[in-house]
N, C-alpha and C. Protein backbone atom coordinates (compact mmCIF):
# COMPACT_ATOMS: atom_id res chain seq x y z
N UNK A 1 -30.50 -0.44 -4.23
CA UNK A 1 -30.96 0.43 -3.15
C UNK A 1 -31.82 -0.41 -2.20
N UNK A 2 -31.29 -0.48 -1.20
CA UNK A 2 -32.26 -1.12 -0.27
C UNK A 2 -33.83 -0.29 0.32
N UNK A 3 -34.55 -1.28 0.99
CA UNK A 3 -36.07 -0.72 1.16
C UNK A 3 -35.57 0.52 2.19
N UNK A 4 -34.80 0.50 3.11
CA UNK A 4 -34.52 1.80 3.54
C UNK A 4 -34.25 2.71 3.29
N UNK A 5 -33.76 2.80 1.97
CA UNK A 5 -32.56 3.75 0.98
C UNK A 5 -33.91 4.41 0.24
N UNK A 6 -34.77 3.76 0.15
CA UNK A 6 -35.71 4.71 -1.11
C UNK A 6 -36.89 5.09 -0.05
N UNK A 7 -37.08 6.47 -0.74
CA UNK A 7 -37.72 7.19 -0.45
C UNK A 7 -39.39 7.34 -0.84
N UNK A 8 -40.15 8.01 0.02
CA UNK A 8 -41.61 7.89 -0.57
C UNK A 8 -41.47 9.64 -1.30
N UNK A 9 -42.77 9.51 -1.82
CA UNK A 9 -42.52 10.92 -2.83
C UNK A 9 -42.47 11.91 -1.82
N UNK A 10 -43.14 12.11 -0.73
CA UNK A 10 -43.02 13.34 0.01
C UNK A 10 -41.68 13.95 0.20
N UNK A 11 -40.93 12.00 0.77
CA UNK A 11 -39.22 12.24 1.13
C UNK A 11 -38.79 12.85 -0.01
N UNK A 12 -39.02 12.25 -1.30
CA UNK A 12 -37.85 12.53 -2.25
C UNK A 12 -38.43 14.19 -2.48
N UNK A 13 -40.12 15.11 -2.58
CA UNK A 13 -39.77 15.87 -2.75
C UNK A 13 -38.95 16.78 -1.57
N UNK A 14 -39.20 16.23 -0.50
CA UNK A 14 -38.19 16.79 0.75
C UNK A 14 -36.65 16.79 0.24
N UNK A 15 -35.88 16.02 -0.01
CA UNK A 15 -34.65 16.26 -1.07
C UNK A 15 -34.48 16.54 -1.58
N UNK A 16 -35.32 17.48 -3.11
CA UNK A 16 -35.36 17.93 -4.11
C UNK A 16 -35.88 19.28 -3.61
N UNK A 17 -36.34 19.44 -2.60
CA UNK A 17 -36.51 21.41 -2.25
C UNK A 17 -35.37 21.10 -1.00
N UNK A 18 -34.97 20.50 -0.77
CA UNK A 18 -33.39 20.71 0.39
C UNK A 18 -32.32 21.46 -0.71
N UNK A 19 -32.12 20.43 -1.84
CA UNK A 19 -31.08 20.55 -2.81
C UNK A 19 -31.15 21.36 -3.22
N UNK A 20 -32.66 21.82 -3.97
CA UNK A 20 -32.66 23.27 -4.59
C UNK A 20 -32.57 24.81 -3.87
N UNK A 21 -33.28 24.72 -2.51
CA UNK A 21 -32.97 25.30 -2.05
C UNK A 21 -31.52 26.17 -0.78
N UNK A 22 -31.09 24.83 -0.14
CA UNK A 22 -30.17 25.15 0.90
C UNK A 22 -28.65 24.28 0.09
N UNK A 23 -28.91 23.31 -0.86
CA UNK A 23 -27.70 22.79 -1.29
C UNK A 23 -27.37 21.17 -0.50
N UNK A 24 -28.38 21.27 0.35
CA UNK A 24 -28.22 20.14 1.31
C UNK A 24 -28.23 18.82 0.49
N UNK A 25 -28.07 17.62 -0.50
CA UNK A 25 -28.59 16.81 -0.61
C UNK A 25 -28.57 15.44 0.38
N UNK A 26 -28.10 15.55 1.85
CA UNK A 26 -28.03 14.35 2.58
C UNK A 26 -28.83 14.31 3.50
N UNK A 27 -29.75 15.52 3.69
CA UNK A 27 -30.55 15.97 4.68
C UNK A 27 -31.76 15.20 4.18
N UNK A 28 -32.49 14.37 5.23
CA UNK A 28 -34.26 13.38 5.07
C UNK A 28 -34.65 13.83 5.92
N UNK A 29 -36.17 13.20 5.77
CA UNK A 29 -36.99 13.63 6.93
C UNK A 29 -36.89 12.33 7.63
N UNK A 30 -37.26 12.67 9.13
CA UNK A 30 -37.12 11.41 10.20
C UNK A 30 -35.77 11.47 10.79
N UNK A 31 -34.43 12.32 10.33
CA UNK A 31 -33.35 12.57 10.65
C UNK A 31 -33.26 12.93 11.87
N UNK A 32 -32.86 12.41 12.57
CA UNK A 32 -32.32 13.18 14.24
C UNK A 32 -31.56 14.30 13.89
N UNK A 33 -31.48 15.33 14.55
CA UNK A 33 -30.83 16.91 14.93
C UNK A 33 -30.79 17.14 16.00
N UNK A 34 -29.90 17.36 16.77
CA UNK A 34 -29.81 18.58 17.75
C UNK A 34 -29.33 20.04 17.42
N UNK A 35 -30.25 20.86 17.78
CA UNK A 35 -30.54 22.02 17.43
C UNK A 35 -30.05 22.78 18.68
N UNK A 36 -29.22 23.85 18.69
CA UNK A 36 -29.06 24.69 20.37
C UNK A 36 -28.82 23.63 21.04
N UNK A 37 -28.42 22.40 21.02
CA UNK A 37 -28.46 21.32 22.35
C UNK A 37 -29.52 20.53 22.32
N UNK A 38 -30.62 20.69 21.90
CA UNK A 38 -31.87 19.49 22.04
C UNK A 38 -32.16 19.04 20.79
N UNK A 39 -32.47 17.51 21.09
CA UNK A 39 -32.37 16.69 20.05
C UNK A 39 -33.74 16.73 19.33
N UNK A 40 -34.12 16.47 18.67
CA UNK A 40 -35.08 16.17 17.62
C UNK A 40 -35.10 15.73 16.11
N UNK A 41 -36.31 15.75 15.64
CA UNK A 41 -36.65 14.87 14.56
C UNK A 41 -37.13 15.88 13.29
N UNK A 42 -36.63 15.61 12.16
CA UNK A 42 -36.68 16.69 11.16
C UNK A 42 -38.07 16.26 10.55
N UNK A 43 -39.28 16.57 10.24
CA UNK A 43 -40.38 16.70 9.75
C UNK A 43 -40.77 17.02 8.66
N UNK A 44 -39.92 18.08 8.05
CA UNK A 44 -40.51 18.70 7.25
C UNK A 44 -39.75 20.08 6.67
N UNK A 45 -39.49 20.87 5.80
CA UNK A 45 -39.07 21.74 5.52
C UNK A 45 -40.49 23.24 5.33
N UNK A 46 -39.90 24.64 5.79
CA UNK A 46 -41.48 25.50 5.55
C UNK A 46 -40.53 26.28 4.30
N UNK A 47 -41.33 27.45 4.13
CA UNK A 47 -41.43 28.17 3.62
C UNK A 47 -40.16 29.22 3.51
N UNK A 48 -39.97 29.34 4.07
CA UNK A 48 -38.17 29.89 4.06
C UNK A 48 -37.40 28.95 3.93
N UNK A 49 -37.34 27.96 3.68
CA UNK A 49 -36.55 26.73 3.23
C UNK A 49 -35.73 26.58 4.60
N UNK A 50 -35.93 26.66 5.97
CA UNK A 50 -35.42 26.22 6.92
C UNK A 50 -36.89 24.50 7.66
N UNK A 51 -35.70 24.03 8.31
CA UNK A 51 -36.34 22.85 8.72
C UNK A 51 -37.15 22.84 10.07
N UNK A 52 -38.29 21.88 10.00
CA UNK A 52 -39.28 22.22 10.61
C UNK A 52 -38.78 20.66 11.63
N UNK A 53 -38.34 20.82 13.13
CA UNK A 53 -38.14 19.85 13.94
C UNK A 53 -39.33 19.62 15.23
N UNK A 54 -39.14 18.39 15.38
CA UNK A 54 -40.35 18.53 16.48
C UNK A 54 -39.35 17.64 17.82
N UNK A 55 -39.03 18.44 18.36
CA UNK A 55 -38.07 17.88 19.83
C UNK A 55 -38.46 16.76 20.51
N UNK A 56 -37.46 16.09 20.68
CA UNK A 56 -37.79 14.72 21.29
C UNK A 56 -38.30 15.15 23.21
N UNK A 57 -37.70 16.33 23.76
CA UNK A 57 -38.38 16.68 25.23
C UNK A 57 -39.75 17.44 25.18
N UNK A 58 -40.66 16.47 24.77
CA UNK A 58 -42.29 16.95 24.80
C UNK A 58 -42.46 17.72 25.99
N UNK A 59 -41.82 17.33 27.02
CA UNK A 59 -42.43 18.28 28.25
C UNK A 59 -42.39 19.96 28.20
N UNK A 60 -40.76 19.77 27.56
CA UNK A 60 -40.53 21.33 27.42
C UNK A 60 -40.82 21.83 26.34
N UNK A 61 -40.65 21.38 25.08
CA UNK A 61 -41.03 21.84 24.06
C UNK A 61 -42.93 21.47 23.33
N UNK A 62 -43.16 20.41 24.16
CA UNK A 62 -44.62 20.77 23.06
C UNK A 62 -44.69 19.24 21.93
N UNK A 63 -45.40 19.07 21.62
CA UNK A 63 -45.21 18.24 20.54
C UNK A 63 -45.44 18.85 19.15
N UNK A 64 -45.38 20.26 18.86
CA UNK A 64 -45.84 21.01 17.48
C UNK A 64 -44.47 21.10 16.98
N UNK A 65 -44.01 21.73 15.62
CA UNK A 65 -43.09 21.70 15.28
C UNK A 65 -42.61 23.07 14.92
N UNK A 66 -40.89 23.25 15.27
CA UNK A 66 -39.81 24.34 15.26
C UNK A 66 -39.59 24.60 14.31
N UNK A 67 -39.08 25.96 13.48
CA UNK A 67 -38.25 26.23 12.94
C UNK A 67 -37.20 26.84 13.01
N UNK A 68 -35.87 25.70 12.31
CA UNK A 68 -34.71 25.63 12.63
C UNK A 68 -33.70 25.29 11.67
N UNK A 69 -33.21 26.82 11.33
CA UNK A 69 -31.73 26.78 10.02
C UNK A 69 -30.82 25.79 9.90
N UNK A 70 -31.00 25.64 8.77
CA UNK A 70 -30.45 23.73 8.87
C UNK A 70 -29.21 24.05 9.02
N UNK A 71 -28.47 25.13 9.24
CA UNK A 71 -26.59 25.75 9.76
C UNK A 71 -26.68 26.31 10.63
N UNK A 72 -27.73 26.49 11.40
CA UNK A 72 -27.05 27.54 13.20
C UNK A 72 -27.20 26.74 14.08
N UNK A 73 -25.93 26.34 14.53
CA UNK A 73 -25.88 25.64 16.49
C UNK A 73 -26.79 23.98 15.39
N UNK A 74 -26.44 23.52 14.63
CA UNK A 74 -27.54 22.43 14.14
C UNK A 74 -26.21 21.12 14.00
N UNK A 75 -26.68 20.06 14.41
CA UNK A 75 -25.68 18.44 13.83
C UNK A 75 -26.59 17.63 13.61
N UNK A 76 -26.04 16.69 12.53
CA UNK A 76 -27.20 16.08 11.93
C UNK A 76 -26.54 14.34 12.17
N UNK A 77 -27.67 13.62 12.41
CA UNK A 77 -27.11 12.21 12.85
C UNK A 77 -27.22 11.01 11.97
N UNK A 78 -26.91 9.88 11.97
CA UNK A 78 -27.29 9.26 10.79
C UNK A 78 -28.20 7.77 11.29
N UNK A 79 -28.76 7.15 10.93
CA UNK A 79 -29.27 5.86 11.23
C UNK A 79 -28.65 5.54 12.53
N UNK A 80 -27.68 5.25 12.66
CA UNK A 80 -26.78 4.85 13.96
C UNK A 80 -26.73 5.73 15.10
N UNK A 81 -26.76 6.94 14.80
CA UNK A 81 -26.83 7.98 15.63
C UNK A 81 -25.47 8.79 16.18
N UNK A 82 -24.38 8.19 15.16
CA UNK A 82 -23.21 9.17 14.41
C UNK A 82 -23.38 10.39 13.83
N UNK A 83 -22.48 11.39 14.66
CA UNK A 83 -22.79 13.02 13.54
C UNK A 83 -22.27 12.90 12.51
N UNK A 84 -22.83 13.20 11.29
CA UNK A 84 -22.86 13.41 10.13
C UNK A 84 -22.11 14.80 9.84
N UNK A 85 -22.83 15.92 10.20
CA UNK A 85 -22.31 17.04 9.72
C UNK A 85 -22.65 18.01 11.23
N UNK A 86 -21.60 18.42 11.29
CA UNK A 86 -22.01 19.65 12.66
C UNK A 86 -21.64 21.16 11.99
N UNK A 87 -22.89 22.04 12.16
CA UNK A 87 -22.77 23.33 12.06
C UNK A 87 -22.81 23.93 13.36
N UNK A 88 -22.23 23.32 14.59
CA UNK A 88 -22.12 24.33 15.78
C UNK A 88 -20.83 25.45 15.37
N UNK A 89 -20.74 26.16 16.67
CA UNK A 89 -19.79 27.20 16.93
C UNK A 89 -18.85 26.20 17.25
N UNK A 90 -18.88 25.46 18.26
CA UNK A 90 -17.76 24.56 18.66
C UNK A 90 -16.75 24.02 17.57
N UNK A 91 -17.87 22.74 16.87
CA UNK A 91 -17.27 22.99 15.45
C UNK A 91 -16.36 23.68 14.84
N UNK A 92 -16.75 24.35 14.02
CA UNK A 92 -16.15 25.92 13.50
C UNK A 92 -14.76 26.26 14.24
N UNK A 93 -15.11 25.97 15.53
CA UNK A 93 -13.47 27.07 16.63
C UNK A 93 -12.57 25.60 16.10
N UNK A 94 -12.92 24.64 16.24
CA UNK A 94 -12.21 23.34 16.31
C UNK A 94 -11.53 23.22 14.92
N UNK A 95 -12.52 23.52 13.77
CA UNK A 95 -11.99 23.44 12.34
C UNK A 95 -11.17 24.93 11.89
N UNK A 96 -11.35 26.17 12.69
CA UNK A 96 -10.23 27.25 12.34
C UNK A 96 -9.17 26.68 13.36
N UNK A 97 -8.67 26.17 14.42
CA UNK A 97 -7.79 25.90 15.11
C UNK A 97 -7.39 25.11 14.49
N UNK A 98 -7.58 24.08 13.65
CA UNK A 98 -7.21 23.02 12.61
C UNK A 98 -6.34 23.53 11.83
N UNK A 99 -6.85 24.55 11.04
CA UNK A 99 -6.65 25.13 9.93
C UNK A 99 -5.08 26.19 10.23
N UNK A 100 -5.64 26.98 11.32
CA UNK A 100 -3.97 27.57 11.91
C UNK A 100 -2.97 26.60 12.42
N UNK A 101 -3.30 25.48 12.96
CA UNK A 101 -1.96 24.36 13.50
C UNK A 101 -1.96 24.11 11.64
N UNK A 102 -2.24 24.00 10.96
CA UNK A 102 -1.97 23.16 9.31
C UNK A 102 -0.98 24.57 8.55
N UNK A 103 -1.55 25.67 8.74
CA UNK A 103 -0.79 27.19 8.40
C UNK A 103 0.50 27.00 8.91
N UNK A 104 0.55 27.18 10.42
CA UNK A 104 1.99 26.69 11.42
C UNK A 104 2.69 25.82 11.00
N UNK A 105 2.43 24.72 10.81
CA UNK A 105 3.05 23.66 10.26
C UNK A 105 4.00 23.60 8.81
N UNK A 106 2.99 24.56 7.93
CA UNK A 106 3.51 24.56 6.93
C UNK A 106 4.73 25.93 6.15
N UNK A 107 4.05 26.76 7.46
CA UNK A 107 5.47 27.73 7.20
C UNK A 107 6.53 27.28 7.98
N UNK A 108 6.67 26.49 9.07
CA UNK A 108 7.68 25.71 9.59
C UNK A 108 8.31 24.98 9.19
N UNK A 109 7.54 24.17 7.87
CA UNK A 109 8.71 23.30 6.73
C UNK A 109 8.96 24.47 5.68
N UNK A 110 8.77 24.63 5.26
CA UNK A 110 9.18 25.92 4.35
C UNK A 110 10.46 26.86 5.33
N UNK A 111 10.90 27.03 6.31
CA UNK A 111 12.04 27.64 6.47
C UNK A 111 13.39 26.71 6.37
């Protein structure tokens, strides 16, 4: 495991109430998100087991921190700043339109 790969105890218990609670285990803190469209930085998890972000546009948002369902309108980025996992709507229309061209397809070999 490299020095980046391990975690301090806060992180790891931040992974261990992600996992137990939402199922998440790839979700850290320091993670970029865009949430609704604006990007930010994951902090922290509260009390409803949703994630606590603090937006990278201080002007508009403030420098205090959001809470924000780690699955609504949410994509999560990785070191590089590749999406990892997207829970938008967009998403979703893109992966059921997937899913009906794969349906189509397959009653079309079947006749």
């Amino acid at each position: 495991m490299s020095a980046a790969e391990r975690l301090t105890k806060a992180g790891q218990r931040f992974v261990d109430d992600m996992i137990r609670c939402r199922g998440m285990d790839w979700v850290r803190l320091g993670m970029m998100v865009e949430s609704y469209g604006e990007l930010g930085t994951i902090v922290g998890m509260n009390s409803g087991a949703n994630l606590d972000v603090v937006f990278a546009n201080q002007l508009k948002w403030g420098k205090h921190k959001y809470n924000c369902h780690p699955w609504c309108e949410t994509r999560y980025f990785d070191a590089n700043g590749r999406v990892i996992r997207d829970y938008t709507m967009k998403a979703k229309a893109a992966d059921t339109e997937r899913a009906a061209q794969l349906d189509g397809d397959q009653e079309g070999s079947e006749s």
